[in-house]
N, C-alpha and C. Protein backbone atom coordinates (compact mmCIF):
# COMPACT_ATOMS: atom_id res chain seq x y z
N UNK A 1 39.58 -2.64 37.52
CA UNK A 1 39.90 -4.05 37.51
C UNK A 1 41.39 -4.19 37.84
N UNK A 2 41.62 -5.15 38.87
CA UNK A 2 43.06 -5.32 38.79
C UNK A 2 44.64 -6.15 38.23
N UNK A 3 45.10 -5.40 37.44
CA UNK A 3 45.97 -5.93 36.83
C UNK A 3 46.19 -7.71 37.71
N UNK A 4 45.69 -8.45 36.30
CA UNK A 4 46.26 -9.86 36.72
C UNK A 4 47.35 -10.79 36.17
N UNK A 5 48.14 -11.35 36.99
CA UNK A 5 49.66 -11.70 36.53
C UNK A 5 49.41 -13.26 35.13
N UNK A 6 50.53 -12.62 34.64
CA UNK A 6 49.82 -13.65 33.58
C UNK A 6 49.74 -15.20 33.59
N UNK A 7 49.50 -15.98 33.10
CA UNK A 7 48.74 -17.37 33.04
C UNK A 7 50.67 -17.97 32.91
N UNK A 8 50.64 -18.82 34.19
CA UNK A 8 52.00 -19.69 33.67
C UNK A 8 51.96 -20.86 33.67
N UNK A 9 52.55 -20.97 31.71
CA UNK A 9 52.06 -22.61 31.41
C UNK A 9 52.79 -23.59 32.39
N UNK A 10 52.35 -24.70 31.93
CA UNK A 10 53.04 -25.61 32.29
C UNK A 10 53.93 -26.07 31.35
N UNK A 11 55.36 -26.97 31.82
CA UNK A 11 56.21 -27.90 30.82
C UNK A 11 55.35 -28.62 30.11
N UNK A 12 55.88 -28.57 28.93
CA UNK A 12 55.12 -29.30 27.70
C UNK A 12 54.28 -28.66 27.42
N UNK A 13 53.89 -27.31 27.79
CA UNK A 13 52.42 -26.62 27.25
C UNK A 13 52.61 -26.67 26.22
N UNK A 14 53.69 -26.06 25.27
CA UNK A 14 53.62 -25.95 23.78
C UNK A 14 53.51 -27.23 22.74
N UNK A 15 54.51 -28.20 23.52
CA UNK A 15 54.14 -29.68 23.42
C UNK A 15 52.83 -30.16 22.41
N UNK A 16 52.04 -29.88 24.22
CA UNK A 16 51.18 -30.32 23.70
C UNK A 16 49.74 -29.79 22.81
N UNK A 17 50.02 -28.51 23.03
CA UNK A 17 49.24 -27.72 22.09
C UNK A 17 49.77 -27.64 20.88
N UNK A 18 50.84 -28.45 19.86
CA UNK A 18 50.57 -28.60 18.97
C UNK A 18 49.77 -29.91 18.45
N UNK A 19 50.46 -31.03 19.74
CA UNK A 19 50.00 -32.24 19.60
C UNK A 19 48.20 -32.52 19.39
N UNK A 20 47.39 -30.74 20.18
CA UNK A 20 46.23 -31.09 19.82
C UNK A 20 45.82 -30.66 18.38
N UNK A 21 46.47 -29.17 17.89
CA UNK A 21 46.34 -28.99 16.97
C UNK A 21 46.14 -29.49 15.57
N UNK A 22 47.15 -30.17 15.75
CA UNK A 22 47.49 -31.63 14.63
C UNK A 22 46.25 -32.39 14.64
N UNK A 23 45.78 -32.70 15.97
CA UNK A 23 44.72 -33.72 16.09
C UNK A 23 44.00 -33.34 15.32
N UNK A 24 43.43 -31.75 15.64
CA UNK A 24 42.19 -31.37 14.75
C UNK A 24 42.32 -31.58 13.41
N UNK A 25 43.41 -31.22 13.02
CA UNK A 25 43.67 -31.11 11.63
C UNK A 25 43.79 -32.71 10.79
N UNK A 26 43.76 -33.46 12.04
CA UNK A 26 43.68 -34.78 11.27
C UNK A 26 42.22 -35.47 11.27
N UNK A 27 41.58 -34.63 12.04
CA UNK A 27 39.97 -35.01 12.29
C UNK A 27 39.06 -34.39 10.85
N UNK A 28 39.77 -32.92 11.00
CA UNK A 28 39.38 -31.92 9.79
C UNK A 28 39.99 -32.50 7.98
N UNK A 29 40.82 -32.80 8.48
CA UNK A 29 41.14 -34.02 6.72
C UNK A 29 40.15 -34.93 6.61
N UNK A 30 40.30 -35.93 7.64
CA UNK A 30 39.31 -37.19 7.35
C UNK A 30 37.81 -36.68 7.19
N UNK A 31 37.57 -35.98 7.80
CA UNK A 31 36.23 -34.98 7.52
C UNK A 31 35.81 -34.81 6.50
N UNK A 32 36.89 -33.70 5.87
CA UNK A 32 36.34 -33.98 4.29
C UNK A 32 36.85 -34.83 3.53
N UNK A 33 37.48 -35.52 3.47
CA UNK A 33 38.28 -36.81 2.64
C UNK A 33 36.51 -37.40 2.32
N UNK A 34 36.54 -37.69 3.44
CA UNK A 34 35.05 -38.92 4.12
C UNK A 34 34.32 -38.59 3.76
N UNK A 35 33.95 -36.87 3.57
CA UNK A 35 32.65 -36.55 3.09
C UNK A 35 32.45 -36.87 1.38
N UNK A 36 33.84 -36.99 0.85
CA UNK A 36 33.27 -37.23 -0.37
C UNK A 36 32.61 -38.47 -0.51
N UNK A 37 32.35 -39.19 0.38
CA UNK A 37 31.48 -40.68 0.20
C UNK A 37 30.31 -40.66 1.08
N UNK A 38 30.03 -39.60 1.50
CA UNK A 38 28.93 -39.34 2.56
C UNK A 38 29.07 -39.92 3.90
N UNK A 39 30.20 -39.64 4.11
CA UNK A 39 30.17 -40.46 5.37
C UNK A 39 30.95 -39.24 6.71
N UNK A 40 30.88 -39.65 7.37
CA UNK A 40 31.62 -38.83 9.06
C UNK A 40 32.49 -39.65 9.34
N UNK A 41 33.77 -38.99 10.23
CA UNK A 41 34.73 -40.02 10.70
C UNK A 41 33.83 -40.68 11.44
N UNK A 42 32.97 -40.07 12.24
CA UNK A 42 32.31 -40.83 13.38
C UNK A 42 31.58 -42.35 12.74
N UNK A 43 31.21 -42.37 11.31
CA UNK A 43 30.63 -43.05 10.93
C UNK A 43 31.39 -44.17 10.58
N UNK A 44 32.66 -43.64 10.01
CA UNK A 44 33.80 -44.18 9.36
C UNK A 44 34.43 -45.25 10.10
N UNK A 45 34.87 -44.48 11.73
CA UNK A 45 34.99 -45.32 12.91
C UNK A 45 34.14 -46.76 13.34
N UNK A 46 32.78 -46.32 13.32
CA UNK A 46 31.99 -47.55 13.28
C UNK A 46 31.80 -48.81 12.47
N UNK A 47 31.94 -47.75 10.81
CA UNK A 47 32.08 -49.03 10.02
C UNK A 47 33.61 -50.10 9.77
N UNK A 48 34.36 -49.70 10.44
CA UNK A 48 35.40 -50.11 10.67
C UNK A 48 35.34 -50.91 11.64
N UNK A 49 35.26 -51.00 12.56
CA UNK A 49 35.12 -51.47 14.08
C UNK A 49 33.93 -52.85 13.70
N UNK A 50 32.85 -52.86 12.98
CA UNK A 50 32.18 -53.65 12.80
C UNK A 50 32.49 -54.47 11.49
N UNK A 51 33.30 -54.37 10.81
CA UNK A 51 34.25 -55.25 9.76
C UNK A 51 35.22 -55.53 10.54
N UNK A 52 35.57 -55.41 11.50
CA UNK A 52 36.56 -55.87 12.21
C UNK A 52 36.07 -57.20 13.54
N UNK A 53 35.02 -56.76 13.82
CA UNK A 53 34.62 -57.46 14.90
C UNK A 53 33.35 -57.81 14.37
N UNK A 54 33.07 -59.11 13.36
CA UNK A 54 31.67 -59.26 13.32
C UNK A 54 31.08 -59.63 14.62
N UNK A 55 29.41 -59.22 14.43
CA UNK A 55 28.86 -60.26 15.43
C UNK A 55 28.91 -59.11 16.80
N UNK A 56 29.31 -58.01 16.95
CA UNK A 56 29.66 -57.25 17.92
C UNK A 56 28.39 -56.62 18.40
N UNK A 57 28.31 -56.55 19.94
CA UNK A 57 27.24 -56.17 20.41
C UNK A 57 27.25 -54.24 20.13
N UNK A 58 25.88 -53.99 20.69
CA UNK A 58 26.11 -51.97 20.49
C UNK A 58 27.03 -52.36 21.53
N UNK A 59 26.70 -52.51 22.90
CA UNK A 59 27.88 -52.13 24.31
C UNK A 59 28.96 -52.20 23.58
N UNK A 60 29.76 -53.25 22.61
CA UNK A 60 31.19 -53.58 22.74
C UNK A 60 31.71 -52.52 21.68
N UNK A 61 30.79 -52.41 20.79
CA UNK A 61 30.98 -51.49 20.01
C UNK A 61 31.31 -49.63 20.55
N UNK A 62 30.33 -49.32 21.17
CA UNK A 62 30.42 -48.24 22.26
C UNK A 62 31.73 -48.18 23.07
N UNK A 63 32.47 -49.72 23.83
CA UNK A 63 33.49 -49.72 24.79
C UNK A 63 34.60 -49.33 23.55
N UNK A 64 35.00 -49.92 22.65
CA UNK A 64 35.57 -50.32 21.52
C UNK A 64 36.21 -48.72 20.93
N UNK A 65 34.34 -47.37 20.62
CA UNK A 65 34.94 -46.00 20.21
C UNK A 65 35.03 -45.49 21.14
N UNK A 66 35.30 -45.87 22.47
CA UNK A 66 35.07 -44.64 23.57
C UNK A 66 33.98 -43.82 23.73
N UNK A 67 32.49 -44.45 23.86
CA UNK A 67 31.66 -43.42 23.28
C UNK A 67 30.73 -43.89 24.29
N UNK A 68 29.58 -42.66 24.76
CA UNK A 68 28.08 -43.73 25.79
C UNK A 68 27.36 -44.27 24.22
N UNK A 69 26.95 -45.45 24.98
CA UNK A 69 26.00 -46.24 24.00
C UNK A 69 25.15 -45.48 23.41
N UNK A 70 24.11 -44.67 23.71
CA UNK A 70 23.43 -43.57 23.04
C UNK A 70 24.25 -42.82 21.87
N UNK A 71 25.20 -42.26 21.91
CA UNK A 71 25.91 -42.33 20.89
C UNK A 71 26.04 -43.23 19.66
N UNK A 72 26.36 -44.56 20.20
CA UNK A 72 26.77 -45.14 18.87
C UNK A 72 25.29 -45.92 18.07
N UNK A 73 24.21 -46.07 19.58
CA UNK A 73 23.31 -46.38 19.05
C UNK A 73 22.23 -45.25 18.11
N UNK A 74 22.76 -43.49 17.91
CA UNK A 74 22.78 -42.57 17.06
C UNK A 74 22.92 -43.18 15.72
N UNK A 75 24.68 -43.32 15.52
CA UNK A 75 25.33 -43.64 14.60
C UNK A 75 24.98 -44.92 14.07
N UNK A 76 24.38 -45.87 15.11
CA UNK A 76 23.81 -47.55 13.75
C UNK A 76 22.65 -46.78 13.41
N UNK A 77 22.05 -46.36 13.73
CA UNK A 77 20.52 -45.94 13.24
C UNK A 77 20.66 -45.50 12.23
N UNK A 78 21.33 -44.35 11.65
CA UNK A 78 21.99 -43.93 10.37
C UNK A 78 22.09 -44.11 9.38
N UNK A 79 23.32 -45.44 9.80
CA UNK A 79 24.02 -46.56 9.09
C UNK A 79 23.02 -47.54 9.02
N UNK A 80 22.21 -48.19 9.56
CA UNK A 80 21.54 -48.92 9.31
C UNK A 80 20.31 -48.20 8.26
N UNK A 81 19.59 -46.87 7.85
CA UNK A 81 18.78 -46.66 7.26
C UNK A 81 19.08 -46.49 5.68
N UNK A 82 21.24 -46.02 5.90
CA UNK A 82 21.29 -46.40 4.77
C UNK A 82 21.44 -47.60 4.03
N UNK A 83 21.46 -48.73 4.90
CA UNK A 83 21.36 -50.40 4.09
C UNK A 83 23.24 -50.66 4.27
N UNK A 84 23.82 -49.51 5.37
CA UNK A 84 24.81 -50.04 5.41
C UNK A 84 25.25 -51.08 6.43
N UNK A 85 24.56 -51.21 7.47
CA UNK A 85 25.02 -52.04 9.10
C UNK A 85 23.64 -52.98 9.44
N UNK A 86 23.27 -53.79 9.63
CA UNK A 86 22.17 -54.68 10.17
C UNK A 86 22.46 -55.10 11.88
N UNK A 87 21.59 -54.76 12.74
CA UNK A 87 21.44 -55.17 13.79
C UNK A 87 20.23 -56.28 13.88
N UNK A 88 20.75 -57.41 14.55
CA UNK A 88 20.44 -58.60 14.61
C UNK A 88 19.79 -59.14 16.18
N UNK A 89 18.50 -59.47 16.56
CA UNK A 89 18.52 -60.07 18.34
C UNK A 89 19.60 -61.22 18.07
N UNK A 90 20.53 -61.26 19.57
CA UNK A 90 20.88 -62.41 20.06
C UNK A 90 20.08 -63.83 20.08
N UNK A 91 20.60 -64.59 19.20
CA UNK A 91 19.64 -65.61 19.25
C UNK A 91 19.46 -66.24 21.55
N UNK A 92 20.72 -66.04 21.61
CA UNK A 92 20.52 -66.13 23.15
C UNK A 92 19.94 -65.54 24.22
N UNK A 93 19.84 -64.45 23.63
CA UNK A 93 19.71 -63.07 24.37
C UNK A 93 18.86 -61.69 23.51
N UNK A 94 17.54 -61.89 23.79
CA UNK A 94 17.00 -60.82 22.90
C UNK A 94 17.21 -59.47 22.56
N UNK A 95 17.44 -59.57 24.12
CA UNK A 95 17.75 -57.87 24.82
C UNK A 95 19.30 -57.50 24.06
N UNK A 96 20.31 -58.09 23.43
CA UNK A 96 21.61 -58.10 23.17
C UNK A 96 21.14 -57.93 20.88
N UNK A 97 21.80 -56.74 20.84
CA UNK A 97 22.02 -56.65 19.15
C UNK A 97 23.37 -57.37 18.32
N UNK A 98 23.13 -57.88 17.61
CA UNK A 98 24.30 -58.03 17.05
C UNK A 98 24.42 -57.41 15.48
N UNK A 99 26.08 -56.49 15.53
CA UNK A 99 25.64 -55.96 14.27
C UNK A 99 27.15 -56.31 13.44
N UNK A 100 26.84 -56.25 12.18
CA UNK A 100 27.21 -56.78 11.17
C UNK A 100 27.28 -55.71 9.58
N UNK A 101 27.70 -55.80 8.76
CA UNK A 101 28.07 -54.94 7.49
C UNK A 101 26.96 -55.44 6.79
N UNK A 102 26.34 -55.07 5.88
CA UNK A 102 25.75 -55.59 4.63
C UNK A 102 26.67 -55.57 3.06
N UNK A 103 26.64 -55.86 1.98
CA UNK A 103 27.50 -55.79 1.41
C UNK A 103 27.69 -54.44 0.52
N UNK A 104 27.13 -53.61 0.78
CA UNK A 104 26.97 -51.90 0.75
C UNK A 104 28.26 -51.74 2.23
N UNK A 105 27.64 -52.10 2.84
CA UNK A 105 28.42 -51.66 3.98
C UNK A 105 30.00 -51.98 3.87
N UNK A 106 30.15 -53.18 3.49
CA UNK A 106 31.92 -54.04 3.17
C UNK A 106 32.48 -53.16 1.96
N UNK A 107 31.53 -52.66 1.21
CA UNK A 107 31.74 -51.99 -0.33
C UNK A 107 32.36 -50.65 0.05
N UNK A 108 31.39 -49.88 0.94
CA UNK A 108 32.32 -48.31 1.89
C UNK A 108 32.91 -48.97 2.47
N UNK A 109 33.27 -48.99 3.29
CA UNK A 109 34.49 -49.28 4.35
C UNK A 109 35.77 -49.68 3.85
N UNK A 110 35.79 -50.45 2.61
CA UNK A 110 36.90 -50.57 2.06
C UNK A 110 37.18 -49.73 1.82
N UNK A 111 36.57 -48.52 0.83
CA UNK A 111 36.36 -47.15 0.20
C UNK A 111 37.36 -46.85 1.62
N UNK A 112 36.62 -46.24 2.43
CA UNK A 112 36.36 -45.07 3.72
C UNK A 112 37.88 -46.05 4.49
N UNK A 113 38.05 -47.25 4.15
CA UNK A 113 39.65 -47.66 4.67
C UNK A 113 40.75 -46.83 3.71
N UNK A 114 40.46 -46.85 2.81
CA UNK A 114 41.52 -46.22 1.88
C UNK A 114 41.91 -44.72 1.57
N UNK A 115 40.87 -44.10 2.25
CA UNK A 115 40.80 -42.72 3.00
C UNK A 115 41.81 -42.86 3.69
N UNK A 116 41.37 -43.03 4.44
CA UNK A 116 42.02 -43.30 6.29
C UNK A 116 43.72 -43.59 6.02
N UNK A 117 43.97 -44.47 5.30
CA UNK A 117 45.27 -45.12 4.84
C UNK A 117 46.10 -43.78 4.22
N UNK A 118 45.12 -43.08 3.52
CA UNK A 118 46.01 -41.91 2.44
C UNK A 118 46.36 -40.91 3.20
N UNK A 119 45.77 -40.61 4.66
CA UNK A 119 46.05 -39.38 5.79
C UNK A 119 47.03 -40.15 6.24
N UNK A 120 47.19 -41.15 6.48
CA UNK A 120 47.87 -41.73 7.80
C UNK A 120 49.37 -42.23 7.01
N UNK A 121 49.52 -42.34 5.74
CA UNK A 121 50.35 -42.45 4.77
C UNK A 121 51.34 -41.01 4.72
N UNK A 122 50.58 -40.06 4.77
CA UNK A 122 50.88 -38.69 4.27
C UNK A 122 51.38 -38.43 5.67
N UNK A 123 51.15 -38.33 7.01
CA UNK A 123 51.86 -38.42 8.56
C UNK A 123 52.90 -39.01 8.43
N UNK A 124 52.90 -40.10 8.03
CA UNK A 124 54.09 -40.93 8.22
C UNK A 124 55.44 -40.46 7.08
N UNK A 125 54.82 -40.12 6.48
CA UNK A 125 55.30 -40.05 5.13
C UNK A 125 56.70 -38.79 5.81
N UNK A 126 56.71 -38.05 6.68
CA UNK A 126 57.77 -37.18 7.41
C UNK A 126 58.47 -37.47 8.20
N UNK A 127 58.20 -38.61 8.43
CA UNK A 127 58.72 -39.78 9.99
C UNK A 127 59.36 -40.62 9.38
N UNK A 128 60.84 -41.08 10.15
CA UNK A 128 61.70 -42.01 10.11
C UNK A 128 60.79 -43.19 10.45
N UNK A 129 61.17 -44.28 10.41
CA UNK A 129 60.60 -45.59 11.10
C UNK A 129 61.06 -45.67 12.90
N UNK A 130 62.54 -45.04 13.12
CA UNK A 130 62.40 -44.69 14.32
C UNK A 130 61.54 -43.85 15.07
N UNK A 131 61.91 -42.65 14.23
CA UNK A 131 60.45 -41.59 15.14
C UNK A 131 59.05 -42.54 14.68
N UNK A 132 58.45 -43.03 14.10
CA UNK A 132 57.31 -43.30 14.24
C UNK A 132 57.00 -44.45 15.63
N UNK A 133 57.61 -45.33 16.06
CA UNK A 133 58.10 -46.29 16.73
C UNK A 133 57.70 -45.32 18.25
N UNK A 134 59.12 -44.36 18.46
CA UNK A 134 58.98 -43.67 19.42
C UNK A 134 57.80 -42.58 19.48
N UNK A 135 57.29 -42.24 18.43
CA UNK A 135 55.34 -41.46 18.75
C UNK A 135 54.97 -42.47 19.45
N UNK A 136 54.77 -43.75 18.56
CA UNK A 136 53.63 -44.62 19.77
C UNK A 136 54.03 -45.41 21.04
N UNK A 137 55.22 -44.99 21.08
CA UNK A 137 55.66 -45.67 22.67
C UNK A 137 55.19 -44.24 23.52
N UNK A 138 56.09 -43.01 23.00
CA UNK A 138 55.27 -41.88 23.87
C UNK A 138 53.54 -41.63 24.08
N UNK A 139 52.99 -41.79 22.67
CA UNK A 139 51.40 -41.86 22.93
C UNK A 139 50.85 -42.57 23.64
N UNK A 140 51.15 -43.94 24.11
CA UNK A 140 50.89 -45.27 24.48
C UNK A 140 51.19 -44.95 26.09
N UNK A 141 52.30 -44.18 26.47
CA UNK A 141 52.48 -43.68 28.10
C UNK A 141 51.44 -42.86 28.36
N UNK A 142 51.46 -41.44 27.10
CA UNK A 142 50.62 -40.67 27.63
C UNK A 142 49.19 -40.89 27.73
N UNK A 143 48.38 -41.92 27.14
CA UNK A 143 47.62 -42.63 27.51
C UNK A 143 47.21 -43.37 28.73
N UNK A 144 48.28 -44.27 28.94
CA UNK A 144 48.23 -44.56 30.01
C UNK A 144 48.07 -43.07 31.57
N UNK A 145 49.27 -42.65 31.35
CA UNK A 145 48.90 -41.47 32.55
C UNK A 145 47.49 -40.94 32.41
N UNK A 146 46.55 -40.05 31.50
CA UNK A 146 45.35 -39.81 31.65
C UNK A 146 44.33 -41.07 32.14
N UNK A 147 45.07 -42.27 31.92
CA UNK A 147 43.97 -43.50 32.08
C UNK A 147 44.17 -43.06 33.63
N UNK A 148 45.60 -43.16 34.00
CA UNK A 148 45.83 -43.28 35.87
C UNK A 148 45.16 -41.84 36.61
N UNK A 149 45.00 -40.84 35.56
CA UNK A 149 44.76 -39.05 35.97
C UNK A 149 43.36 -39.31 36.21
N UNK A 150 42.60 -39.74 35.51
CA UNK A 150 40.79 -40.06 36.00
C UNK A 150 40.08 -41.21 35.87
N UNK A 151 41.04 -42.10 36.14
CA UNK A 151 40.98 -43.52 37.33
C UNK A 151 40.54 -44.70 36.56
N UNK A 152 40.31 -44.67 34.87
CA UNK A 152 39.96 -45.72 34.11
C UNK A 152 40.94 -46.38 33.75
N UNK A 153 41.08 -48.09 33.84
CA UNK A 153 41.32 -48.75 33.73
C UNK A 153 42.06 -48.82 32.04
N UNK A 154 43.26 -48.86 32.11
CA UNK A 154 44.12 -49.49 30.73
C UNK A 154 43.29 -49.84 29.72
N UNK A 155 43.28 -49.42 28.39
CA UNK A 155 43.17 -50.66 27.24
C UNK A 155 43.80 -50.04 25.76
């Protein structure tokens, strides 16, 4: 086999390989934080998003986590068997769900908000108010560039 020259990163490789690292590790907290209430971030995400936006269709909900609809329509099925989320026909539109919390559902999410708050407390909690400011102006570019890198539209 012939000797092959080694792999040369790119600027910011280290960058950003901690920047993913971290990610995990903030996926892997809320993970188990969340599990003590039986819940998934993935779940956590949803019930959030739908206390936030009553009345929200699956599509907007789906555009909303970044997710294909099959996905999130996974995750109401779930949530809905545990008596936490109700999907509703459009009185206009049959073909269109509308979903909504039940009061199980408003009861976690407050819970599963106050999770979320105690990770995101504990991040910050090392950060000036300047550096936090400047993370989300840098996150908010680097966003944008992957939006411009595979051609989707801003949001």
């Amino acid at each position: 086999m012939p000797k092959q020259k080694p792999l040369r990163s790119p600027r910011g490789f280290d960058s950003w390989l901690t920047v993913g690292r971290t990610n995990l590790k903030v996926h892997r907290a809320l993970n188990q934080l969340l599990g003590e209430l039986d819940l998934s971030l993935a779940q956590h995400e949803v019930l959030v998003t739908v206390r936030r936006y009553p009345d929200l269709t699956q599509r907007e909900l789906a555009d909303r986590l970044h997710v294909i609809k099959s996905n999130a329509t996974a995750l109401l099925k779930k949530l809905e068997a545990r008596g936490l989320v109700t999907r509703a026909s459009d009185p206009g539109d049959s073909r269109i769900n509308r979903l909504n919390l039940t009061r199980s559902g408003h009861a976690l999410v407050e819970k599963s908000f106050a999770v979320q708050s105690r990770v995101i407390k504990a991040m910050a909690s090392v950060m000036t108010d300047e550096e936090l400011e400047r993370t989300a102006d840098v996150m908010n570019r680097v966003g944008a560039a992957l939006d411009e890198l595979v051609g989707k539209p801003r949001t």
